[in-house]
C-alpha atoms as a PDB file:
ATOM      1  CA  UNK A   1      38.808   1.967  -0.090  1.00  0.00           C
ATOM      2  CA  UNK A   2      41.071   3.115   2.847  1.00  0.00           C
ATOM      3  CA  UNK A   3      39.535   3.702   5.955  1.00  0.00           C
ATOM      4  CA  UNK A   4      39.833   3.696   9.661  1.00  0.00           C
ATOM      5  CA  UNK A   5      39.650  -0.512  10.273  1.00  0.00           C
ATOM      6  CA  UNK A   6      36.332  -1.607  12.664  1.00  0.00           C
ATOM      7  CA  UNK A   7      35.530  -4.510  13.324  1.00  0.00           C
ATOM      8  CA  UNK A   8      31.755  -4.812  12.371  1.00  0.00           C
ATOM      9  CA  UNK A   9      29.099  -7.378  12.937  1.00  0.00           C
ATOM     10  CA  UNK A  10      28.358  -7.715   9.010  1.00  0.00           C
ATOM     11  CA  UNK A  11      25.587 -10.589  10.092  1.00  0.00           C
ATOM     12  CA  UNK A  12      23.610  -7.630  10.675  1.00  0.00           C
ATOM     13  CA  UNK A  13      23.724  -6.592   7.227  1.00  0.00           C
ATOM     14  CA  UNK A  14      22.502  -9.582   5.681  1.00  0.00           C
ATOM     15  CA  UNK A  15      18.798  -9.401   5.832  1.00  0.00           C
ATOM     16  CA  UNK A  16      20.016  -5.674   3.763  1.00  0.00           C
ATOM     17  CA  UNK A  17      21.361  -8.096   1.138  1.00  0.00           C
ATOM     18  CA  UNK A  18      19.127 -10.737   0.801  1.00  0.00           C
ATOM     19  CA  UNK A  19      16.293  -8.007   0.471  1.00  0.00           C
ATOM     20  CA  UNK A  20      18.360  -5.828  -1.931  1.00  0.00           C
ATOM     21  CA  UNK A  21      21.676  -7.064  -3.473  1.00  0.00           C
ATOM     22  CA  UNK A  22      19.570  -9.000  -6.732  1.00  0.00           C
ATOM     23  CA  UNK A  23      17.106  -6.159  -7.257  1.00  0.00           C
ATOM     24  CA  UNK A  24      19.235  -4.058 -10.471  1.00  0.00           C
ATOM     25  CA  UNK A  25      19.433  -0.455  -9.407  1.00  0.00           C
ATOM     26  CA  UNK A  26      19.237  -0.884  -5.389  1.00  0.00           C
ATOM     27  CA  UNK A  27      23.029  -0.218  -5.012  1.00  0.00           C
ATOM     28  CA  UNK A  28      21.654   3.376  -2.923  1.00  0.00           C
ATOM     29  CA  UNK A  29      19.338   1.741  -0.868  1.00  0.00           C
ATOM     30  CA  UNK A  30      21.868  -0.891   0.191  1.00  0.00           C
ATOM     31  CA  UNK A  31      23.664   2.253   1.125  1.00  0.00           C
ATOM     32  CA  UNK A  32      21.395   3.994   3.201  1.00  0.00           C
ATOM     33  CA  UNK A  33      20.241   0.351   4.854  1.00  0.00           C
ATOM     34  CA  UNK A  34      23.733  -0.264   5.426  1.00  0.00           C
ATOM     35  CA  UNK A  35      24.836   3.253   7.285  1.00  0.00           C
ATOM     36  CA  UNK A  36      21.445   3.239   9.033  1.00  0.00           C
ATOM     37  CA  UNK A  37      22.749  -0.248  10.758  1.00  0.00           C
ATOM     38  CA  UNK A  38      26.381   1.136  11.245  1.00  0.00           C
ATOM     39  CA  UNK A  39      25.909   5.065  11.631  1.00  0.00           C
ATOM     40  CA  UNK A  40      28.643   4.928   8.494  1.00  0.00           C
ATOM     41  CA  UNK A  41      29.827   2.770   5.675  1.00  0.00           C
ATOM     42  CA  UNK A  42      32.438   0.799   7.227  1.00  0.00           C
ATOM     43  CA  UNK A  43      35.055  -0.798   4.628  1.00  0.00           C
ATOM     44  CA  UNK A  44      34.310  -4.504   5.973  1.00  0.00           C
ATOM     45  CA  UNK A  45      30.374  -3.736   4.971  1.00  0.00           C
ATOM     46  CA  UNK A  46      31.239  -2.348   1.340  1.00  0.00           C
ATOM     47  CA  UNK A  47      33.445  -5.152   0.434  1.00  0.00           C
ATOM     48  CA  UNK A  48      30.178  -7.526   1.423  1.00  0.00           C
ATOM     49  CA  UNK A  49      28.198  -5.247  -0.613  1.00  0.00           C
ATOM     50  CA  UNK A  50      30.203  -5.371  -3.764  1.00  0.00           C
ATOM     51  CA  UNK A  51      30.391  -9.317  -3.116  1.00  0.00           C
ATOM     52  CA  UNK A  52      26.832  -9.470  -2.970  1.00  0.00           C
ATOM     53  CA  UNK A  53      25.922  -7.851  -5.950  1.00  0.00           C
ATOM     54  CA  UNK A  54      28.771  -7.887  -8.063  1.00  0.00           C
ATOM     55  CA  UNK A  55      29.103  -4.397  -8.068  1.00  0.00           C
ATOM     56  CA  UNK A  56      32.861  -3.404  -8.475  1.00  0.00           C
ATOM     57  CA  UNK A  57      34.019  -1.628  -4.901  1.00  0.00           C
ATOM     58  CA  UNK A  58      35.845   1.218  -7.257  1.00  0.00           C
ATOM     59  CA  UNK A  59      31.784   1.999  -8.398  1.00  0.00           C
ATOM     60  CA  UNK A  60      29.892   1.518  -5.073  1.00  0.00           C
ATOM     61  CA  UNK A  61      32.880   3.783  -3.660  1.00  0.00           C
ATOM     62  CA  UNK A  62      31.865   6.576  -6.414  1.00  0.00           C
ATOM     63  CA  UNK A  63      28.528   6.397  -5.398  1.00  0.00           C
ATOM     64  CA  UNK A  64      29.305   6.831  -1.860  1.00  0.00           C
ATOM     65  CA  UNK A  65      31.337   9.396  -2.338  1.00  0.00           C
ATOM     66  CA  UNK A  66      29.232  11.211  -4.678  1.00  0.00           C
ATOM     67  CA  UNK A  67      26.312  11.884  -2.903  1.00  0.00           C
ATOM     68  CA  UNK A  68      26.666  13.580   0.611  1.00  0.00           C
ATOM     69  CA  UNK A  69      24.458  11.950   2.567  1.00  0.00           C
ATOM     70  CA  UNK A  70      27.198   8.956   3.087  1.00  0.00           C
ATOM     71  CA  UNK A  71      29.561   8.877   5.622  1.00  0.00           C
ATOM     72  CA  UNK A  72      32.864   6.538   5.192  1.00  0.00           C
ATOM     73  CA  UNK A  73      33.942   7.453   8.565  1.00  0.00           C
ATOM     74  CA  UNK A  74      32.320   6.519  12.316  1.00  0.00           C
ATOM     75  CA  UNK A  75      30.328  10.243  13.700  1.00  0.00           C
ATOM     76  CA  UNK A  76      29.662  11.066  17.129  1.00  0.00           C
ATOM     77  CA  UNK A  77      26.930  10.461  19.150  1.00  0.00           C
ATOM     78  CA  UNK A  78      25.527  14.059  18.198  1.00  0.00           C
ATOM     79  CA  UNK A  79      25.729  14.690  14.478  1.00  0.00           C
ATOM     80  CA  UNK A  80      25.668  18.549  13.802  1.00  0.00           C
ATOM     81  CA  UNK A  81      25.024  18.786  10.048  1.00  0.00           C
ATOM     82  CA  UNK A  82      25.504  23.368   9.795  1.00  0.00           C
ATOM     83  CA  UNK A  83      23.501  24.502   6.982  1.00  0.00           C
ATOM     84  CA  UNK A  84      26.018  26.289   4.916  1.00  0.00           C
ATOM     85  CA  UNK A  85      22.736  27.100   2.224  1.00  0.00           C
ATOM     86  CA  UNK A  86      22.322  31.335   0.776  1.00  0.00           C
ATOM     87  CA  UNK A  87      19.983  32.136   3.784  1.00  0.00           C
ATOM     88  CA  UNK A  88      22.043  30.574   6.511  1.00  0.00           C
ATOM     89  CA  UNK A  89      25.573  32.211   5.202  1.00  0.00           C
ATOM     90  CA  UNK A  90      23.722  35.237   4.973  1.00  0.00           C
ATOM     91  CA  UNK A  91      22.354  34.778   8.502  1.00  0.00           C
ATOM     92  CA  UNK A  92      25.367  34.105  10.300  1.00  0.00           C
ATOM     93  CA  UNK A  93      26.186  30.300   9.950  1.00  0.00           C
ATOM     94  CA  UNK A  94      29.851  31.531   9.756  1.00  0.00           C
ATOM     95  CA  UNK A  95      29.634  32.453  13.081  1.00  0.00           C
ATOM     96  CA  UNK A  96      27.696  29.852  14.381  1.00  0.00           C
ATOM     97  CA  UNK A  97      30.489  27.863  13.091  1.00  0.00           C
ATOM     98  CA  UNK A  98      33.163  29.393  14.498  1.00  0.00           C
ATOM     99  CA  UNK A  99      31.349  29.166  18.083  1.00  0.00           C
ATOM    100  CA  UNK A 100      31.109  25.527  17.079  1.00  0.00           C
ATOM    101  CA  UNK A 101      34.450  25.090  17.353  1.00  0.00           C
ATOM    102  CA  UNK A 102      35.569  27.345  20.025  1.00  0.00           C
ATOM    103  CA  UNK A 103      32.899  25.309  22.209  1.00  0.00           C
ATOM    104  CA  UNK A 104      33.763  21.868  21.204  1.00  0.00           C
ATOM    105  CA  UNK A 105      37.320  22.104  19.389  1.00  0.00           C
ATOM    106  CA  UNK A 106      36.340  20.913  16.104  1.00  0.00           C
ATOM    107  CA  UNK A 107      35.695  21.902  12.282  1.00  0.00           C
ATOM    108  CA  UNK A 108      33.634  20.847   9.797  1.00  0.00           C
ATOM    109  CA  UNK A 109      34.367  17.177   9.122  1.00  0.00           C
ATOM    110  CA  UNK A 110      35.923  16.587  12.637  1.00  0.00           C
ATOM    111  CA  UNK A 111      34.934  14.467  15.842  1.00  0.00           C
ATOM    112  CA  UNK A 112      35.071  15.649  19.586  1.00  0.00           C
ATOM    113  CA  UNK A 113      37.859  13.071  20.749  1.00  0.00           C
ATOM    114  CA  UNK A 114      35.481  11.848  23.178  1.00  0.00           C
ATOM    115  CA  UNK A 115      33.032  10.853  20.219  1.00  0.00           C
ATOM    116  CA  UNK A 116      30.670  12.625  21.291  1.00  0.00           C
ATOM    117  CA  UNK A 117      29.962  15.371  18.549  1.00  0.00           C
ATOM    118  CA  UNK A 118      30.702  15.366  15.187  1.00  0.00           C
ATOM    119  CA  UNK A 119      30.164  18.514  12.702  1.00  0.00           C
ATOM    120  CA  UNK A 120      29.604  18.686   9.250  1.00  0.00           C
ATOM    121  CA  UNK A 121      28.488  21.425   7.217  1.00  0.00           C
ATOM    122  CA  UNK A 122      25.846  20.689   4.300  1.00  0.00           C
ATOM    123  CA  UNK A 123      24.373  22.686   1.332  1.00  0.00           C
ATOM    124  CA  UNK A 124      20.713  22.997   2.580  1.00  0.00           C
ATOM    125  CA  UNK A 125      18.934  21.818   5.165  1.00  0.00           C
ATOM    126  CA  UNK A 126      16.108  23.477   3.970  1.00  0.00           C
ATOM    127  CA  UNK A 127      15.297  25.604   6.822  1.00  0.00           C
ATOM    128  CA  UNK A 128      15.616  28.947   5.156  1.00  0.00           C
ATOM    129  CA  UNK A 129      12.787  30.555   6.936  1.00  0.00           C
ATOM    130  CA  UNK A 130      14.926  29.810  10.144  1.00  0.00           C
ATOM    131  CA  UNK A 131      18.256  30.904   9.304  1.00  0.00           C
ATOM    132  CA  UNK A 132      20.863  30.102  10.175  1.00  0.00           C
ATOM    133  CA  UNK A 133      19.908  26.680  11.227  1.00  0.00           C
ATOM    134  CA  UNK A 134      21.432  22.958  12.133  1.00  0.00           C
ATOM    135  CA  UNK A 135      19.899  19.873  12.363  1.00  0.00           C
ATOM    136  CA  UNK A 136      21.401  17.305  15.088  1.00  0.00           C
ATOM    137  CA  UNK A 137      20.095  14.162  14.508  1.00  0.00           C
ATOM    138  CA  UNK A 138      17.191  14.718  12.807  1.00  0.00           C
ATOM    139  CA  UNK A 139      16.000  17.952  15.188  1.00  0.00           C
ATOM    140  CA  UNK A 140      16.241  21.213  13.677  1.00  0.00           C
ATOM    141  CA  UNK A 141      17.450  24.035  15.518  1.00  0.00           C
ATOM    142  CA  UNK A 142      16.518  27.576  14.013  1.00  0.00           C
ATOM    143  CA  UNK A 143      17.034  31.368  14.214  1.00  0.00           C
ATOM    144  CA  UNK A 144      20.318  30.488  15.692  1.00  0.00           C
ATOM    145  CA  UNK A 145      22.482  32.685  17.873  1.00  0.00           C
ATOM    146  CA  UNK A 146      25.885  32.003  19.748  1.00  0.00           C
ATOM    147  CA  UNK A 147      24.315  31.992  22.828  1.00  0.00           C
ATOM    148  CA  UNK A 148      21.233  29.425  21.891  1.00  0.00           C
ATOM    149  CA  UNK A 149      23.964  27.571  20.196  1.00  0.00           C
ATOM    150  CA  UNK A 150      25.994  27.239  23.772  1.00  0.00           C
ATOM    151  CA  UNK A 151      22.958  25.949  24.973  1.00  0.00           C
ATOM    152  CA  UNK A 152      21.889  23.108  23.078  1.00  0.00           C
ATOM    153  CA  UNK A 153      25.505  22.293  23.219  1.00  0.00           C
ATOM    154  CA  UNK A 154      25.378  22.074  26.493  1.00  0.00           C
ATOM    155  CA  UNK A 155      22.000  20.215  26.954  1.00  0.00           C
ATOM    156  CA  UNK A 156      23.222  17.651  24.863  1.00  0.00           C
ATOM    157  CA  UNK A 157      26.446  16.678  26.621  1.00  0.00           C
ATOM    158  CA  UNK A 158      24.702  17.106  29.833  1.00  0.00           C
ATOM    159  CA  UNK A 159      21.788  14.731  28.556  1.00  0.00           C
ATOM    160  CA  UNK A 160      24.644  12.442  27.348  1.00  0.00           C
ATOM    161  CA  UNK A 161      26.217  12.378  30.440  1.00  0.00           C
ATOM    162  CA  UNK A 162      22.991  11.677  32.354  1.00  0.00           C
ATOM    163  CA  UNK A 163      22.358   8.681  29.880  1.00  0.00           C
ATOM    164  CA  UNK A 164      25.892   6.977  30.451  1.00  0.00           C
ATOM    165  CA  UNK A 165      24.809   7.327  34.622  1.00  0.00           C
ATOM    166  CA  UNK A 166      22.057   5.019  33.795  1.00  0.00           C
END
């Protein structure tokens, strides 16, 4: 289980576990509970979920790194999840990622250094009718182009900025 080491308020996982960690077969909803508190699965928070249930960490790590919607790392405020699905590749999304990462200097997997965007590219978002698409948390952005792209780049760090003012 190596990871980056966070310190994490795990009291804020407990209600997760008292709800969850007896119920047989709730291992992936102590998952999603668990990165919706944290925005990932920290290491300190798996080792109290394995504890909890008596799940071995070797399995709850398989699940989480099984399915994709996990994350064992911390994202940015901005999560950029690039459809990478038939329709989008054969829209463009491998230019939409490449102007991705001239704007912001990362790839797929990567955080800005100021934490601030993080991108990840993902099967299907199942946009297809507006491919090439993204989704940034939770919003879907469609018919993409490099300079619409620039844009909500832009918005967003300026919004971001404005938010820190206040």
């Amino acid at each position: 289980m190596a990871q980056s080491t966070q310190q994490v308020d795990l009291a804020k996982l407990e209600p997760v576990l008292a709800k969850y960690a007896a119920k047989p077969g709730s291992l992936i909803t102590i998952l999603q509970h668990t990165q919706d508190i944290y925005g990932y699965l920290p290491r300190a928070a798996l080792i109290a979920i394995s504890k909890a249930t008596g799940i071995a960490p070797a399995q709850i790590m398989g699940v989480a790194t099984f399915y994709a919607q996990f994350r064992l790392q911390p994202v940015g405020r901005y999560l950029i999840m690039l459809c990478q699905g038939t329709a989008c590749h054969v829209n463009g999304a491998e230019s939409i990622s490449a102007i991705i990462t001239e704007e912001l200097g990362i790839k797929d997997g990567e955080t800005t250094a100021d934490g601030l965007f993080s991108l990840k590219h993902v099967a299907c978002l199942g946009c297809c009718s507006l491919a090439p698409a993204m989704m940034i948390n939770g919003e879907v952005y469609g018919n993409l182009t490099g300079n619409s792209v620039r844009k909500v780049l832009s918005d967003l760090a300026a919004a971001a900025k404005e938010e820190d003012k206040a």
